[in-house]
C-alpha atoms as a PDB file:
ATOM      1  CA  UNK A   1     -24.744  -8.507   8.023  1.00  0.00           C
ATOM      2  CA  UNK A   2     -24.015  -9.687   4.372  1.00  0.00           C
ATOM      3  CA  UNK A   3     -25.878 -12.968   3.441  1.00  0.00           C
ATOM      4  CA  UNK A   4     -24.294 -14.767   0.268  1.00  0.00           C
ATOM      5  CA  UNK A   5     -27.495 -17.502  -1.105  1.00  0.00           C
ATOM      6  CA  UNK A   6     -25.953 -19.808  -3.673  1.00  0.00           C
ATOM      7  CA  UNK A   7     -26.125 -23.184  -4.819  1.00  0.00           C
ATOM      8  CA  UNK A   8     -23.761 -26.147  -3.276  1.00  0.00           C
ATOM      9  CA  UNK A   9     -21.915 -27.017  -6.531  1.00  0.00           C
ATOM     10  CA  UNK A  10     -22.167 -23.224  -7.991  1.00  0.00           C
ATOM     11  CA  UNK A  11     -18.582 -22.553  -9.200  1.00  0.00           C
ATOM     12  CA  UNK A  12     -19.328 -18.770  -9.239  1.00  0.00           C
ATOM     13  CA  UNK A  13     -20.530 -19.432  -5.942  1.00  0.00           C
ATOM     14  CA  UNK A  14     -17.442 -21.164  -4.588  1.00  0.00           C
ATOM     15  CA  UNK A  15     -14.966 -18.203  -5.694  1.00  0.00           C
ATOM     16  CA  UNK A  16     -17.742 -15.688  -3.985  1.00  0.00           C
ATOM     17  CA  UNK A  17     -17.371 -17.011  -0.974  1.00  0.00           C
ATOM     18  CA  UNK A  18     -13.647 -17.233  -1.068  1.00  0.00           C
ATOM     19  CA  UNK A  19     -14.157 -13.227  -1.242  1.00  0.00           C
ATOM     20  CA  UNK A  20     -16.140 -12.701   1.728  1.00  0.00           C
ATOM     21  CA  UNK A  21     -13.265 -14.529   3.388  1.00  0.00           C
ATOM     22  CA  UNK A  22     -10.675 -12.583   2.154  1.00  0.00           C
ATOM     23  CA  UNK A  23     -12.618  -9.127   2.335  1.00  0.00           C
ATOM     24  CA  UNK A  24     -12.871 -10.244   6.642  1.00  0.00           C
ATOM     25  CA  UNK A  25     -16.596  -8.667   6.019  1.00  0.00           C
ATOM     26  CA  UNK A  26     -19.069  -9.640   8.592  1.00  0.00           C
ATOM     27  CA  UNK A  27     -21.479 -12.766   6.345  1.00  0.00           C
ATOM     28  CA  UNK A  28     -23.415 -15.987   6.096  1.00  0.00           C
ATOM     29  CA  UNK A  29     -23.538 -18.363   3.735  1.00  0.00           C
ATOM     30  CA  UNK A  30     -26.651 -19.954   2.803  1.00  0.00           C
ATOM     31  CA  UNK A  31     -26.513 -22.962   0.204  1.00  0.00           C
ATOM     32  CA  UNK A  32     -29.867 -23.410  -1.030  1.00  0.00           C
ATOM     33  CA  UNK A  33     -30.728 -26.903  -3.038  1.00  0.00           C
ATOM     34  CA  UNK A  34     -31.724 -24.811  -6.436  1.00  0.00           C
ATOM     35  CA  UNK A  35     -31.599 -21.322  -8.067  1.00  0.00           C
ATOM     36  CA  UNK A  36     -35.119 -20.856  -6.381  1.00  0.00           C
ATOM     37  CA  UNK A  37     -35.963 -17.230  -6.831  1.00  0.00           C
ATOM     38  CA  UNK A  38     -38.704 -17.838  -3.980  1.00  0.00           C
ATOM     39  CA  UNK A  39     -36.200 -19.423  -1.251  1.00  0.00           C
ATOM     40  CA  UNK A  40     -37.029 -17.529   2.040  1.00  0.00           C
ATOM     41  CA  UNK A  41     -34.689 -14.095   2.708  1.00  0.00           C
ATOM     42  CA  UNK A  42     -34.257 -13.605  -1.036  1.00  0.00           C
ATOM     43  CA  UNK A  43     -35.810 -10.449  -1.959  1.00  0.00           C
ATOM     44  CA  UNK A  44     -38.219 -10.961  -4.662  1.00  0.00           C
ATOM     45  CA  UNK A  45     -36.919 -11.992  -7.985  1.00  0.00           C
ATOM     46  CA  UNK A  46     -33.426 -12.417  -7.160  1.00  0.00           C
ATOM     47  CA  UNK A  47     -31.635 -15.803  -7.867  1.00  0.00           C
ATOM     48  CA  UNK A  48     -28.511 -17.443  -6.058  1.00  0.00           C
ATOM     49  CA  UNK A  49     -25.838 -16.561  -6.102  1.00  0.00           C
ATOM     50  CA  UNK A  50     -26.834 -13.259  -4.894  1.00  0.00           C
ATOM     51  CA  UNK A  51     -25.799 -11.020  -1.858  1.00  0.00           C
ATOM     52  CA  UNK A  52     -28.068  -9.698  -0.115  1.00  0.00           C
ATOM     53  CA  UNK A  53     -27.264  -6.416   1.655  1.00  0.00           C
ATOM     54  CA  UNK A  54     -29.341  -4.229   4.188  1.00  0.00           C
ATOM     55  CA  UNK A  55     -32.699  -5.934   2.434  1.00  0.00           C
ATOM     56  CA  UNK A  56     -30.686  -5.162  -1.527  1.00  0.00           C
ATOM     57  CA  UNK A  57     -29.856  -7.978  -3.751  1.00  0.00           C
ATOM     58  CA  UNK A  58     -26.694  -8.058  -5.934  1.00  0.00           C
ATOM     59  CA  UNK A  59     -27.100 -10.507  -8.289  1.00  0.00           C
ATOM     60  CA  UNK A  60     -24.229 -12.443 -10.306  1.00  0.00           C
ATOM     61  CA  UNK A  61     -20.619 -12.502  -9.891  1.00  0.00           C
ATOM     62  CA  UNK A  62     -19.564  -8.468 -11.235  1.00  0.00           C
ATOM     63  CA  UNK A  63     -22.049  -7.275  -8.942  1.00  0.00           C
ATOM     64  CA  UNK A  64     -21.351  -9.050  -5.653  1.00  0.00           C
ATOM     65  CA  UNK A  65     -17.436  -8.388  -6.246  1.00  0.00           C
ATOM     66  CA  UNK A  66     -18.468  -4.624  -7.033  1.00  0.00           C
ATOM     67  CA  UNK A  67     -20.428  -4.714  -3.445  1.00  0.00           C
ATOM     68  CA  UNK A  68     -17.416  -6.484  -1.955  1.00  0.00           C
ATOM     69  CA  UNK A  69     -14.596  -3.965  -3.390  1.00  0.00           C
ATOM     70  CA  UNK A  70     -17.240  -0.908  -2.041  1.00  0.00           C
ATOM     71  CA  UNK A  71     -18.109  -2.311   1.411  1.00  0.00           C
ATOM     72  CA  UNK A  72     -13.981  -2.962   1.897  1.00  0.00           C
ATOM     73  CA  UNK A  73     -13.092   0.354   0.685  1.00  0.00           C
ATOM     74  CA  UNK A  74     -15.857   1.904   3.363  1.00  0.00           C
ATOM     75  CA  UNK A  75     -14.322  -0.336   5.963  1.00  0.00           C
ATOM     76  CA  UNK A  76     -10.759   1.006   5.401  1.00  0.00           C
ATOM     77  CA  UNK A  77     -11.848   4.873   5.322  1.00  0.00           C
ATOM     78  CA  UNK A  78     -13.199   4.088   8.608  1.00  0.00           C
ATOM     79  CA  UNK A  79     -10.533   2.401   9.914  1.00  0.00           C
ATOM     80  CA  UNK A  80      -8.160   5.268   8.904  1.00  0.00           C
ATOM     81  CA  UNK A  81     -10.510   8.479  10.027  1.00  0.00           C
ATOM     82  CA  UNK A  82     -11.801   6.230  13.414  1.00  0.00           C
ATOM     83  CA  UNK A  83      -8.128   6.404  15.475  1.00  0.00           C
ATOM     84  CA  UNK A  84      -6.781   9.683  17.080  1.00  0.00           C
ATOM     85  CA  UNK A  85      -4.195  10.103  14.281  1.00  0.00           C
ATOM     86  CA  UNK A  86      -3.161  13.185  12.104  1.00  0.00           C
ATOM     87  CA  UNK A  87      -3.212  12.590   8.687  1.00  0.00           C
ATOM     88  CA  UNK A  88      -1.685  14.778   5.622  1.00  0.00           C
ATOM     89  CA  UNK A  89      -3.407  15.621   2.591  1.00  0.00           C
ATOM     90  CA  UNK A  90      -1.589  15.771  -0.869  1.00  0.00           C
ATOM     91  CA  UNK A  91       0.252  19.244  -0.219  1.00  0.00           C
ATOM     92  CA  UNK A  92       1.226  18.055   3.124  1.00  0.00           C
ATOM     93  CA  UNK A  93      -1.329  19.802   5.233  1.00  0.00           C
ATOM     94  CA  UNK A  94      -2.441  18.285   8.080  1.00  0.00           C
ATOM     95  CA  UNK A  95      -6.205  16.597   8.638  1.00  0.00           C
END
């Protein structure tokens, strides 16, 4: 699961978390009181706001919307290759 750390009156912070809503990605939020790089489930050295991912911290706004665009773009291949439909490739073979 994706865990978003950020601070309560973080702008940055505010539009992140209006991502993970729209990206429908499994996530917590947790507001911490500071940008305490030694608040517990940060990795080490990473300051809010920062997504953490599978035990990796993206850190800042560009790279938590990079994560976000990657992680929904792996979510869709899956969706498309994980039914029992054919699908056509650019010459109009089938897959």
């Amino acid at each position: 699961m994706l865990t978003l750390y950020t601070t309560a009156h973080d702008p940055t912070g505010r539009e992140l978390r209006r991502a993970l809503q729209d990206s429908a990605l499994a996530h917590e939020v947790v507001v911490v009181a500071t940008a305490d790089p030694d608040h517990e489930g940060l990795p080490a050295g990473a300051r809010p706001p920062a997504l953490v991912d599978d035990g990796r911290a993206y850190q800042g706004r560009d790279a938590v919307l990079a994560r976000l665009e990657e992680l929904t773009a792996m979510r869709e291949e899956w969706h498309k290759y994980g039914s029992d439909a054919c699908y056509c490739d650019g010459d109009g073979g089938i897959v």
